[in-house]
PDB file of N, CA and C in Angstrom:
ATOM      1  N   UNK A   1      14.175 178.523  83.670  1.00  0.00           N
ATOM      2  CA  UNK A   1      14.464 179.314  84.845  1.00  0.00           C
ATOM      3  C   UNK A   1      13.201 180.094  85.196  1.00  0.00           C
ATOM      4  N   UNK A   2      12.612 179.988  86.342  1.00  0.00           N
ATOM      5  CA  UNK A   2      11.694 180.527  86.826  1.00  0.00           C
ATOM      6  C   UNK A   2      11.467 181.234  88.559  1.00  0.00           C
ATOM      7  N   UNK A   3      10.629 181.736  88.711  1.00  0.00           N
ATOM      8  CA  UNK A   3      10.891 182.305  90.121  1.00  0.00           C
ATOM      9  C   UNK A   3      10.043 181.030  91.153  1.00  0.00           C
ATOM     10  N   UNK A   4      10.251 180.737  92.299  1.00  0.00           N
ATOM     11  CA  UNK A   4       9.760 180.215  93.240  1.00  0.00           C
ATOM     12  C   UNK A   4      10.022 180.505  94.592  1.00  0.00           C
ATOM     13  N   UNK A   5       8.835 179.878  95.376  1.00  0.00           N
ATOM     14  CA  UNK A   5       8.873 180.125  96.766  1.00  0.00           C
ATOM     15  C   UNK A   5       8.869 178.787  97.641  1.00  0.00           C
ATOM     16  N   UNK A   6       9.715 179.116  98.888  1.00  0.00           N
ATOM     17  CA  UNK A   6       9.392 177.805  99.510  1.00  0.00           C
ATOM     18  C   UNK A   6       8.620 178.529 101.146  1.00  0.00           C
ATOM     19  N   UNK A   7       7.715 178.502 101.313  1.00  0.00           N
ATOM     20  CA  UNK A   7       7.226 178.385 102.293  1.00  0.00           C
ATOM     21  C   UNK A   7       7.479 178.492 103.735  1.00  0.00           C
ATOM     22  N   UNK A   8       7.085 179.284 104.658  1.00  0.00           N
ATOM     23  CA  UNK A   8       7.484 179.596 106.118  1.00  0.00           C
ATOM     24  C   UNK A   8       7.342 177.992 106.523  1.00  0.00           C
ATOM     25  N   UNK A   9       8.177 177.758 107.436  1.00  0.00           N
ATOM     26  CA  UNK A   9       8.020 176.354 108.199  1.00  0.00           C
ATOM     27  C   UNK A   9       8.357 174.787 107.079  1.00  0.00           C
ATOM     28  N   UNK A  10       9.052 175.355 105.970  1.00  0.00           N
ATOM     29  CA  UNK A  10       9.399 174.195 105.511  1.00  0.00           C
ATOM     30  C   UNK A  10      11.190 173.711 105.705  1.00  0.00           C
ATOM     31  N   UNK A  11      10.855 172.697 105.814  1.00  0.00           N
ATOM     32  CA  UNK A  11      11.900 172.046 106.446  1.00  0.00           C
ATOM     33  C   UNK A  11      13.012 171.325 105.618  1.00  0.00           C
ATOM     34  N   UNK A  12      13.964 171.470 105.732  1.00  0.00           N
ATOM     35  CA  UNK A  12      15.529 171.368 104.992  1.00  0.00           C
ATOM     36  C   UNK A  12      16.415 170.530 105.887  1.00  0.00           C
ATOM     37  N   UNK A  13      17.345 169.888 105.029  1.00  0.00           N
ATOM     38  CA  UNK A  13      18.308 169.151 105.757  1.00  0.00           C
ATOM     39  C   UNK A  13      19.691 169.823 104.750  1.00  0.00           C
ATOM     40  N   UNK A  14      20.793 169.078 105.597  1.00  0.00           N
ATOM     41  CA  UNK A  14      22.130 169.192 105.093  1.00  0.00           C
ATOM     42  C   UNK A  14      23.013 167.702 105.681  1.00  0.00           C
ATOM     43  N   UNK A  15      23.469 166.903 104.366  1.00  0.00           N
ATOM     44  CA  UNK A  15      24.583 166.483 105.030  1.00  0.00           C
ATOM     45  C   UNK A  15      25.600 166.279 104.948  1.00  0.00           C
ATOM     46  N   UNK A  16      26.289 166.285 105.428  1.00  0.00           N
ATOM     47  CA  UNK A  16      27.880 166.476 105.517  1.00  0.00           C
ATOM     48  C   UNK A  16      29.063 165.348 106.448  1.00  0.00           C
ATOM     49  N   UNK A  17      29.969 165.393 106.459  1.00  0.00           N
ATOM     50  CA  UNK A  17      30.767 164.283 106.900  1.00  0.00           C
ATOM     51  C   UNK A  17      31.629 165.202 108.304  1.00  0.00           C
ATOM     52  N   UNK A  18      31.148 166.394 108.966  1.00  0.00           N
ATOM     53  CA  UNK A  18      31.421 167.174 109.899  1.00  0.00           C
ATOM     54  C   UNK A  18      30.267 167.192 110.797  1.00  0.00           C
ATOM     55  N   UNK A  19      30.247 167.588 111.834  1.00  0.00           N
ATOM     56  CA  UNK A  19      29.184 168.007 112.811  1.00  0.00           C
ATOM     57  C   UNK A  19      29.087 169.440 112.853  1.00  0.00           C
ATOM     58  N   UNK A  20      29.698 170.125 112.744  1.00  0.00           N
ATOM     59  CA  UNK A  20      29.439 171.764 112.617  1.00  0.00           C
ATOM     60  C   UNK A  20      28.729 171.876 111.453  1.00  0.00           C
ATOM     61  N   UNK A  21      28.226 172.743 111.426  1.00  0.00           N
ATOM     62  CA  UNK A  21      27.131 172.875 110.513  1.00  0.00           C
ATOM     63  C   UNK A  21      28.134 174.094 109.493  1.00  0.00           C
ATOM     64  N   UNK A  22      27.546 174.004 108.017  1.00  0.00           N
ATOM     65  CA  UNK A  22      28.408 174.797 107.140  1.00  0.00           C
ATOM     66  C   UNK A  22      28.835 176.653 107.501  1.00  0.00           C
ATOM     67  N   UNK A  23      29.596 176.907 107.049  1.00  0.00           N
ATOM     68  CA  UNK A  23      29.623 178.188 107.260  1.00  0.00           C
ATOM     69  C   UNK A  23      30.120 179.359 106.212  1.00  0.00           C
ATOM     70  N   UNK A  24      29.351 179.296 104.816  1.00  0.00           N
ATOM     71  CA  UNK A  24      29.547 178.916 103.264  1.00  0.00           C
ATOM     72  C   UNK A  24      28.424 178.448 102.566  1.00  0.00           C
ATOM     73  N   UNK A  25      28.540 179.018 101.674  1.00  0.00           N
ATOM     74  CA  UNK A  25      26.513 178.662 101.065  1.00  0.00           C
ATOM     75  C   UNK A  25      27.063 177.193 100.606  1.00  0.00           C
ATOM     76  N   UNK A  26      26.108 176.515 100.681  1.00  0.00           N
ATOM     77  CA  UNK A  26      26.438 174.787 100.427  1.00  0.00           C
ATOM     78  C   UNK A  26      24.575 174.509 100.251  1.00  0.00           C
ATOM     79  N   UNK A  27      24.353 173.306  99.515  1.00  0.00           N
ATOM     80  CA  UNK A  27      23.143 172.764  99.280  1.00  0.00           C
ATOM     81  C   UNK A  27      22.188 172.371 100.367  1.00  0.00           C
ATOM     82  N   UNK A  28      21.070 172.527 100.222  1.00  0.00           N
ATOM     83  CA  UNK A  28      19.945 171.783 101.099  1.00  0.00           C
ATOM     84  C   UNK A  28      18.985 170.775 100.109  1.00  0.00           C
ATOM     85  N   UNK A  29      18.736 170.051 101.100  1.00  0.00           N
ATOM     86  CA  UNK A  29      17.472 169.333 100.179  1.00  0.00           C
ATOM     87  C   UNK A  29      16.272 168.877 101.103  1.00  0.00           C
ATOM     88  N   UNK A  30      15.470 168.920 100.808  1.00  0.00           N
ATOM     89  CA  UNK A  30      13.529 168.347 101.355  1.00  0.00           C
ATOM     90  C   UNK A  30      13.603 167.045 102.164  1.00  0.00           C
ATOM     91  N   UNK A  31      14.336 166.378 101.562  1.00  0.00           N
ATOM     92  CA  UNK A  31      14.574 165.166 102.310  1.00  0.00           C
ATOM     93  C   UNK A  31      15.268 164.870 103.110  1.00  0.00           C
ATOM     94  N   UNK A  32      15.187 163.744 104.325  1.00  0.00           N
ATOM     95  CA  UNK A  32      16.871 163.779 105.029  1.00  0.00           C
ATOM     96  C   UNK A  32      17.499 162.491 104.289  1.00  0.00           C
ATOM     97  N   UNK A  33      16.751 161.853 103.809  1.00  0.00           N
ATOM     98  CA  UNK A  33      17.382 160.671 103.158  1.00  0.00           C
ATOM     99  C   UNK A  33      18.458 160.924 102.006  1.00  0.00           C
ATOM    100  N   UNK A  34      17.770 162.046 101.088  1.00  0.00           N
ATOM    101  CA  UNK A  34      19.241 162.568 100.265  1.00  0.00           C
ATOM    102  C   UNK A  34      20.519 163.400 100.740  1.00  0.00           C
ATOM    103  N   UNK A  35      19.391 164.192 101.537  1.00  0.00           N
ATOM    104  CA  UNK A  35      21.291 164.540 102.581  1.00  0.00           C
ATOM    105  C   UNK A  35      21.812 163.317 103.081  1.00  0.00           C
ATOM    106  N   UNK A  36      21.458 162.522 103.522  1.00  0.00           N
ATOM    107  CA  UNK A  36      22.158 161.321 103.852  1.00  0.00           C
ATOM    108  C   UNK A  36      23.058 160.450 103.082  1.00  0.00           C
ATOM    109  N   UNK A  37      22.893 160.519 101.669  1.00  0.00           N
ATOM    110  CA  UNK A  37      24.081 160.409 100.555  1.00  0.00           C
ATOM    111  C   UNK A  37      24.675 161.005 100.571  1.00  0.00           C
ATOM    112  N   UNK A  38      25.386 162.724 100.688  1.00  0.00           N
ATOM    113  CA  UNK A  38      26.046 162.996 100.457  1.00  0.00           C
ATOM    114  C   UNK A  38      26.835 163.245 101.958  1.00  0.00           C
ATOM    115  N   UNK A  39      26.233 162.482 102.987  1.00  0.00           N
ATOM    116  CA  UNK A  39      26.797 162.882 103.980  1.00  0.00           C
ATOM    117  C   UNK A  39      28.456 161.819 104.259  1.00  0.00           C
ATOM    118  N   UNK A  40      27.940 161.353 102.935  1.00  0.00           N
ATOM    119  CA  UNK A  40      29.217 159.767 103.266  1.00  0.00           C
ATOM    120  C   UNK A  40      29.012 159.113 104.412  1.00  0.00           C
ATOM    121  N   UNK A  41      28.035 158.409 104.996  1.00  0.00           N
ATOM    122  CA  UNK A  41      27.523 157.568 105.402  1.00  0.00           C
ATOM    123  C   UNK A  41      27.931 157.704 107.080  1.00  0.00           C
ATOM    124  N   UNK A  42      28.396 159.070 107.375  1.00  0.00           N
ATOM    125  CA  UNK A  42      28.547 159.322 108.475  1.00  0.00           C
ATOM    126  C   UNK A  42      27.569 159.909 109.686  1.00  0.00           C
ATOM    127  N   UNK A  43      26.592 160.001 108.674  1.00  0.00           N
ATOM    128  CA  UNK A  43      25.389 160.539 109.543  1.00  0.00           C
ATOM    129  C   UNK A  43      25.318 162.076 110.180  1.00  0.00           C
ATOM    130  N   UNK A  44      25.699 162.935 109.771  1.00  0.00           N
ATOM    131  CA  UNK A  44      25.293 164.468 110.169  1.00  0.00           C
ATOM    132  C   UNK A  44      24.764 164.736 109.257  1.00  0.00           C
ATOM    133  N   UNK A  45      23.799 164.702 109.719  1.00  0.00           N
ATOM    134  CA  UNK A  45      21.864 165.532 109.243  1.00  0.00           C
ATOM    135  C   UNK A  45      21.518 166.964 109.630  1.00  0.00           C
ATOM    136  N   UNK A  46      22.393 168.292 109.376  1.00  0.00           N
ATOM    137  CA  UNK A  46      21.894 169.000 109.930  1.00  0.00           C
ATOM    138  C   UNK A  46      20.304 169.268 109.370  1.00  0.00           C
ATOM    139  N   UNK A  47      19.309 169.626 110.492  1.00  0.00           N
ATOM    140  CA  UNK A  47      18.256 169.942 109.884  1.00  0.00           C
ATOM    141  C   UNK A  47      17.829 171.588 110.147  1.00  0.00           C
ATOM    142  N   UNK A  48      17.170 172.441 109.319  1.00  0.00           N
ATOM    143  CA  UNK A  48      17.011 173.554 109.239  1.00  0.00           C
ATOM    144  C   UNK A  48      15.399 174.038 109.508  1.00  0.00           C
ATOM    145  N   UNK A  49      14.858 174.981 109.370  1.00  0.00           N
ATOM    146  CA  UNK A  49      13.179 175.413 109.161  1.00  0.00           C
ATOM    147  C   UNK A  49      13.108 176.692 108.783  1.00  0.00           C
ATOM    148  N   UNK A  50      12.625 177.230 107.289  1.00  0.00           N
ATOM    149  CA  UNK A  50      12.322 178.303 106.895  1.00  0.00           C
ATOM    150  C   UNK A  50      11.647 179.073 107.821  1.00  0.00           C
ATOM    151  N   UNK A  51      12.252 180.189 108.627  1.00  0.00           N
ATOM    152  CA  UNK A  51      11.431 181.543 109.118  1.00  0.00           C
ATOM    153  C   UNK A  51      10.416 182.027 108.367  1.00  0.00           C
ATOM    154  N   UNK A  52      10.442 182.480 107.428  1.00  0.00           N
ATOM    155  CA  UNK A  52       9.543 183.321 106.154  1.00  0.00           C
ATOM    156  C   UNK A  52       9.835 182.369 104.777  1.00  0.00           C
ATOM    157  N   UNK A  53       9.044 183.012 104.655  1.00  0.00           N
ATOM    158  CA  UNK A  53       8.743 182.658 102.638  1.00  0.00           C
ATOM    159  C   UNK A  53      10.029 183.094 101.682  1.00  0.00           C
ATOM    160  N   UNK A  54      10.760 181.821 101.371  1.00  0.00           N
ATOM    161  CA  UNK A  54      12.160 182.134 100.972  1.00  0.00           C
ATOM    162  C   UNK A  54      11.540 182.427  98.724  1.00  0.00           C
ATOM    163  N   UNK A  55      11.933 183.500  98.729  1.00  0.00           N
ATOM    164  CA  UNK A  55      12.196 183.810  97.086  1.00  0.00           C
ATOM    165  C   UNK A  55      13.490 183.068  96.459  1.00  0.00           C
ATOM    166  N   UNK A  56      13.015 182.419  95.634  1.00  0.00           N
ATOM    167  CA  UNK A  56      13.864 181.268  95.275  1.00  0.00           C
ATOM    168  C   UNK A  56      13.708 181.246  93.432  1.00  0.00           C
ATOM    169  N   UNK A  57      15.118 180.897  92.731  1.00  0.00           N
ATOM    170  CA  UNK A  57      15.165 180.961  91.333  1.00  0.00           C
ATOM    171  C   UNK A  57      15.221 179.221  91.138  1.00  0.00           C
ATOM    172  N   UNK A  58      14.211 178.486  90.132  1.00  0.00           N
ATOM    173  CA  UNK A  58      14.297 177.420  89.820  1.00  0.00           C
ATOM    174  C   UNK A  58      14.956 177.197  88.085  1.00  0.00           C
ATOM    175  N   UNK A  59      16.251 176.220  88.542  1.00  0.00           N
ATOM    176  CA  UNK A  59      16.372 175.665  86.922  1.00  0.00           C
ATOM    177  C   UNK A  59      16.062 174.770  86.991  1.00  0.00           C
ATOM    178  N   UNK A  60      15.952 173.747  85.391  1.00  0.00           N
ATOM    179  CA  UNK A  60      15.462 172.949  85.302  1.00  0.00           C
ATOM    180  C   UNK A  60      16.362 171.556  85.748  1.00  0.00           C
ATOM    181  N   UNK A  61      15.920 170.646  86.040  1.00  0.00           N
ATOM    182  CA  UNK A  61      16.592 169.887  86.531  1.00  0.00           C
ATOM    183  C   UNK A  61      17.622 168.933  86.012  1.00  0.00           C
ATOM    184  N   UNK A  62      18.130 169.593  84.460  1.00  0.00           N
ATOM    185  CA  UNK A  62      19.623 169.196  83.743  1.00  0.00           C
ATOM    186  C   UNK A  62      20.642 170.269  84.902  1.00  0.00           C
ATOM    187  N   UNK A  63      20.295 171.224  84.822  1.00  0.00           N
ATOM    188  CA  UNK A  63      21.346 172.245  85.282  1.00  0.00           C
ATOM    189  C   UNK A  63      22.315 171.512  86.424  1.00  0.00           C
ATOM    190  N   UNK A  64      21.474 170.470  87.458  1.00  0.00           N
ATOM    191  CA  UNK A  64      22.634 170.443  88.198  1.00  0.00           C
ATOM    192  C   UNK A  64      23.230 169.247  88.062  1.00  0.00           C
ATOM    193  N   UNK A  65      23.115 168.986  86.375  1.00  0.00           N
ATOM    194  CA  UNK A  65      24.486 168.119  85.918  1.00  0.00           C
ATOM    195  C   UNK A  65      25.682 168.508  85.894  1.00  0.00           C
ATOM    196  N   UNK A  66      26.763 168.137  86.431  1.00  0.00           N
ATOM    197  CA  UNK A  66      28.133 168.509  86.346  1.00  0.00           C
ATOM    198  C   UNK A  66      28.847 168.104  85.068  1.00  0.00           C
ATOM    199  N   UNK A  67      28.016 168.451  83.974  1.00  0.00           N
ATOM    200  CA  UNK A  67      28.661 168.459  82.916  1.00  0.00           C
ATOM    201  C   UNK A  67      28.892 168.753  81.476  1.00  0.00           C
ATOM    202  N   UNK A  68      30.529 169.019  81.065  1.00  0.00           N
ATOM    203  CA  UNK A  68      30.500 169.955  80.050  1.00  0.00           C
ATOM    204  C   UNK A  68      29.807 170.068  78.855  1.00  0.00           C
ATOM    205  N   UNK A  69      28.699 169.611  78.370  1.00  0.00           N
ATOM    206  CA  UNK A  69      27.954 169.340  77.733  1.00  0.00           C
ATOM    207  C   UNK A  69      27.010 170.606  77.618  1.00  0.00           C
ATOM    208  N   UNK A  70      26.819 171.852  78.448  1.00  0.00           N
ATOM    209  CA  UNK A  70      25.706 172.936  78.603  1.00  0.00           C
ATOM    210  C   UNK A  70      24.864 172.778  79.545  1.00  0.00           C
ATOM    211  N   UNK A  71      24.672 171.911  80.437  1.00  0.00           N
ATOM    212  CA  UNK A  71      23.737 171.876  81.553  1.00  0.00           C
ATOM    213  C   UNK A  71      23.735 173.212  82.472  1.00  0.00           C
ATOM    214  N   UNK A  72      24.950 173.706  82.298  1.00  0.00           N
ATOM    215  CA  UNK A  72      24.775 174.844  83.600  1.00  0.00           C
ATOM    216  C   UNK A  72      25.153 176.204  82.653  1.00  0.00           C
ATOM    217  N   UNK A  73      25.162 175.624  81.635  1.00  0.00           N
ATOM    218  CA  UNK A  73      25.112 176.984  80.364  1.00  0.00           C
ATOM    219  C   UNK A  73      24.143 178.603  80.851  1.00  0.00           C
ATOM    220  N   UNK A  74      23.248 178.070  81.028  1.00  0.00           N
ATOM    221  CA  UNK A  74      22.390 179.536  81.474  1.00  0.00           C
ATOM    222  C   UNK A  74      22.988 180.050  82.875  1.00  0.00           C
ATOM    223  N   UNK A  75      23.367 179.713  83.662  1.00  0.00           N
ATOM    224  CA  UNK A  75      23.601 179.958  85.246  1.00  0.00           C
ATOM    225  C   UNK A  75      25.150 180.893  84.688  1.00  0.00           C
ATOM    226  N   UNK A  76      26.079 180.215  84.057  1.00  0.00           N
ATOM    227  CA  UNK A  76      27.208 180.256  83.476  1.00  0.00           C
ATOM    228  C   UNK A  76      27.014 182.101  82.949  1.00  0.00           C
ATOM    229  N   UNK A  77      25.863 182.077  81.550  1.00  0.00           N
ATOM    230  CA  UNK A  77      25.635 183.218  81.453  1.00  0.00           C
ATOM    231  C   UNK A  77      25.449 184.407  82.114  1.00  0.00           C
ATOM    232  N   UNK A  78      24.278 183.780  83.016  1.00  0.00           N
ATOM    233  CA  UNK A  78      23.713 184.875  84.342  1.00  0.00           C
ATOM    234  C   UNK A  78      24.889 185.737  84.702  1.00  0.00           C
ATOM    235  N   UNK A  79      25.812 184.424  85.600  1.00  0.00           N
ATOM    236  CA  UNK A  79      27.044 185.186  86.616  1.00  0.00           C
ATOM    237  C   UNK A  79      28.411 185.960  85.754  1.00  0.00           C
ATOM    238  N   UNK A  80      28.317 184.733  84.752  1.00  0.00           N
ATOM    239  CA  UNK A  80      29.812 185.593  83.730  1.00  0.00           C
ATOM    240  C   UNK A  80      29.944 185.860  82.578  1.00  0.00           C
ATOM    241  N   UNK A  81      28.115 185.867  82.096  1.00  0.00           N
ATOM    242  CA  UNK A  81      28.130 186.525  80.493  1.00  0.00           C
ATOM    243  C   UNK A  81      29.151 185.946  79.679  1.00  0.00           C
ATOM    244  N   UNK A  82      29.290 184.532  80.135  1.00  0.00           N
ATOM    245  CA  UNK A  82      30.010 183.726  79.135  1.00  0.00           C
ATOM    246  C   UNK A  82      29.843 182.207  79.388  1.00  0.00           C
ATOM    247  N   UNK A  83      30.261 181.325  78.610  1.00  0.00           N
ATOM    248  CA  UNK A  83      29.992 180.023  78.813  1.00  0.00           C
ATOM    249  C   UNK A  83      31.396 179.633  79.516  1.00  0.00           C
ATOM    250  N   UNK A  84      31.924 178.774  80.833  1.00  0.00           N
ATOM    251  CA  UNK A  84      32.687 178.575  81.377  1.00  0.00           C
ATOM    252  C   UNK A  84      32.962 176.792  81.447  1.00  0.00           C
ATOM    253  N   UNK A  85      33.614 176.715  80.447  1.00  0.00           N
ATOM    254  CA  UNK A  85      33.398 174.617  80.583  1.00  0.00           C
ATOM    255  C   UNK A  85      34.919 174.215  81.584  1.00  0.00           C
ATOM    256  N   UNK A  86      35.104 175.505  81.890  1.00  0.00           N
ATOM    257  CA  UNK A  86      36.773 175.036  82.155  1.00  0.00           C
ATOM    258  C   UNK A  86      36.141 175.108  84.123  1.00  0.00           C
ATOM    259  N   UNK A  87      35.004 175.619  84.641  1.00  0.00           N
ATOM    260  CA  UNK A  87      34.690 175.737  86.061  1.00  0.00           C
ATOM    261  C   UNK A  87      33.481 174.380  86.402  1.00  0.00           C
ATOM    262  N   UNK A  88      33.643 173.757  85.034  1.00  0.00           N
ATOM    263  CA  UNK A  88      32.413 172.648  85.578  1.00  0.00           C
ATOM    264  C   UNK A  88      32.622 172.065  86.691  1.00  0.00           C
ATOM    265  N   UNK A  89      33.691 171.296  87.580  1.00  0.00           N
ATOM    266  CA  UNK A  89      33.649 170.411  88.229  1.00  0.00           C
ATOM    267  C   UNK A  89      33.761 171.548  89.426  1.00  0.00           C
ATOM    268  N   UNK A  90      33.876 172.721  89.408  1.00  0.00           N
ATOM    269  CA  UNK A  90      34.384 173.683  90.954  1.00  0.00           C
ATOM    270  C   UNK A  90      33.100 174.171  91.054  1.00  0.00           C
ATOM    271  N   UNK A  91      32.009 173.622  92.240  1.00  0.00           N
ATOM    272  CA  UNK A  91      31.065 174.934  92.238  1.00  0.00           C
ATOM    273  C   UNK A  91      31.087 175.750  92.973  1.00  0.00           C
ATOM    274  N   UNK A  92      32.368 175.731  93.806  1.00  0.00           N
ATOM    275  CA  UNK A  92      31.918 176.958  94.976  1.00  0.00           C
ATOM    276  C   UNK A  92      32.371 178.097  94.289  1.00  0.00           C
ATOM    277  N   UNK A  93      33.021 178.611  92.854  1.00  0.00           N
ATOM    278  CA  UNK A  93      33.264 179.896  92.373  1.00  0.00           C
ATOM    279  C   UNK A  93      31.487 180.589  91.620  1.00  0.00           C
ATOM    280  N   UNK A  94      31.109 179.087  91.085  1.00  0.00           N
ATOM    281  CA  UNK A  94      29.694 179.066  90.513  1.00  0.00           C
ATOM    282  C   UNK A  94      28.886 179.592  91.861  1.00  0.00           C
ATOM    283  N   UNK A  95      28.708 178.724  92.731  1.00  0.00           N
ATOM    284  CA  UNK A  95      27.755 178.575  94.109  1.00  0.00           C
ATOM    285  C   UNK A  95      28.073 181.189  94.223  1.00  0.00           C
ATOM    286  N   UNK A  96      29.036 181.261  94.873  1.00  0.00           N
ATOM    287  CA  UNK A  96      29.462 182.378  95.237  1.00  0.00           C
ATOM    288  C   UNK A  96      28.950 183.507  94.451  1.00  0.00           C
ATOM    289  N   UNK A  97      29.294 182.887  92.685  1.00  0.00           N
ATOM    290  CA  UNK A  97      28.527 184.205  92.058  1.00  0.00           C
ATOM    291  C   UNK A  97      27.741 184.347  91.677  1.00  0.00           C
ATOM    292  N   UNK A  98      26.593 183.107  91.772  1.00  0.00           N
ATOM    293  CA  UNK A  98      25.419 183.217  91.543  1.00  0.00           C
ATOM    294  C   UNK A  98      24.357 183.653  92.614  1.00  0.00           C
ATOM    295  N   UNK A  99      25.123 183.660  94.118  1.00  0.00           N
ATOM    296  CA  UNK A  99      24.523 184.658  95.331  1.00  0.00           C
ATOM    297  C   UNK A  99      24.372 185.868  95.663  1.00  0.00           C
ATOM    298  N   UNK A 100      26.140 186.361  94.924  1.00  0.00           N
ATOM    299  CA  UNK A 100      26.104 187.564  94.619  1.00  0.00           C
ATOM    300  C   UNK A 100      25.207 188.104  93.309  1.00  0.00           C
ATOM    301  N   UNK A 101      25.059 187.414  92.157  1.00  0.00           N
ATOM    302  CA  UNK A 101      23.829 187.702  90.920  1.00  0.00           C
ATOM    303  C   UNK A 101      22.750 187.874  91.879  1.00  0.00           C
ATOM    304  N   UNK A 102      22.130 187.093  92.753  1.00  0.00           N
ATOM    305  CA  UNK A 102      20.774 186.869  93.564  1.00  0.00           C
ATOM    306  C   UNK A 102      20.535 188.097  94.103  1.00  0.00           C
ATOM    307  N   UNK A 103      21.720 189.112  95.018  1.00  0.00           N
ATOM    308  CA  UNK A 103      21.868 189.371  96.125  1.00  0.00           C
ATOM    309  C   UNK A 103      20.846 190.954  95.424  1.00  0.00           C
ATOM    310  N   UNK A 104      21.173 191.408  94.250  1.00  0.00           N
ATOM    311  CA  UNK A 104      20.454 192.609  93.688  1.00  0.00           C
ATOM    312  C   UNK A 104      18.982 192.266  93.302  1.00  0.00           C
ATOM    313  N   UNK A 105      18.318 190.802  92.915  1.00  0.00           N
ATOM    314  CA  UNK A 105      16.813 190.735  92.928  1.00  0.00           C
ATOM    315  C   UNK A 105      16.236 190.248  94.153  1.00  0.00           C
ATOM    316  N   UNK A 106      16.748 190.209  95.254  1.00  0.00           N
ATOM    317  CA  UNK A 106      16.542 189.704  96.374  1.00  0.00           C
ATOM    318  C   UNK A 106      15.931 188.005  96.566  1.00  0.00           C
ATOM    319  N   UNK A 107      17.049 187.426  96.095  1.00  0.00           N
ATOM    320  CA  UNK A 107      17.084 186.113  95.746  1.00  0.00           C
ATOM    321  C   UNK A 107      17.528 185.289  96.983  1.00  0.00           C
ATOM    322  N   UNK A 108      16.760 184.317  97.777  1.00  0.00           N
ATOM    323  CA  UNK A 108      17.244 183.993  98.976  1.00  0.00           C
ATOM    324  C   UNK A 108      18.045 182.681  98.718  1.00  0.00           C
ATOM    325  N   UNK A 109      17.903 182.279  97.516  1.00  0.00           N
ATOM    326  CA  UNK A 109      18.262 180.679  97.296  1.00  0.00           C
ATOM    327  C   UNK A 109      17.928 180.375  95.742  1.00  0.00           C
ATOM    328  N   UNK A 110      18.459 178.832  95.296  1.00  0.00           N
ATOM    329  CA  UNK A 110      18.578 178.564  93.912  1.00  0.00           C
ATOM    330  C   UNK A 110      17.959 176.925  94.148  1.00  0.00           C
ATOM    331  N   UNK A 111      16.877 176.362  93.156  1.00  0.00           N
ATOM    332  CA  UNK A 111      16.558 174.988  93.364  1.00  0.00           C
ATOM    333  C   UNK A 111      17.224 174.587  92.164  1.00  0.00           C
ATOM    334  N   UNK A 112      17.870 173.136  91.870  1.00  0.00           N
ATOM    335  CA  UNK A 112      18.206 173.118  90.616  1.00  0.00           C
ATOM    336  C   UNK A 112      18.371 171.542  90.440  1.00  0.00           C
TER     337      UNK A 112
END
């Protein structure tokens, strides 16, 4: 786990199987081709562009295994000072309190 930045003017996608764009912290990624997997093959690409220099927490790239094995063990700690194997497959309780953890170091986002 480390601190990072992504850059004014860098560019993000989202995809999704809706045309409205999310309204709920939900994932971005660098590419549009990987939003395009998870868009279920429906094609909404929202695309985004960093205003300012986003402060950003990086894990390593087990963490965003979905599985009970410890991959999201540290994140787990961060938000609930405990290990949670019973919330692996739900991340929007994970996604929620790890924004609110963010929201006191002025954390704009999570790469993982």
């Amino acid at each position: 786990m480390i601190p990072a930045t992504l850059p004014i003017g860098t560019t993000l996608y989202h995809g999704r199987r809706w045309p409205e764009p999310p309204s709920s912290p939900e994932w971005l990624a660098l590419n549009s081709e990987f939003s395009y997997i998870f868009s279920n093959k429906t094609a909404y690409i929202h695309t985004y562009a960093t205003t300012r220099d986003l402060r950003l927490v990086y894990f390593d790239g087990s963490s965003a295994s979905k599985l009970a094995s410890g991959s999201m063990d540290v994140v787990d700690l961060l938000i609930w000072n405990k290990f949670d194997e019973g919330r692996v497959w739900d991340e929007y309780p994970r996604i929620i309190a790890i924004c609110e953890w963010g929201k006191k170091w002025g954390v704009d986002g999570y790469v993982r």
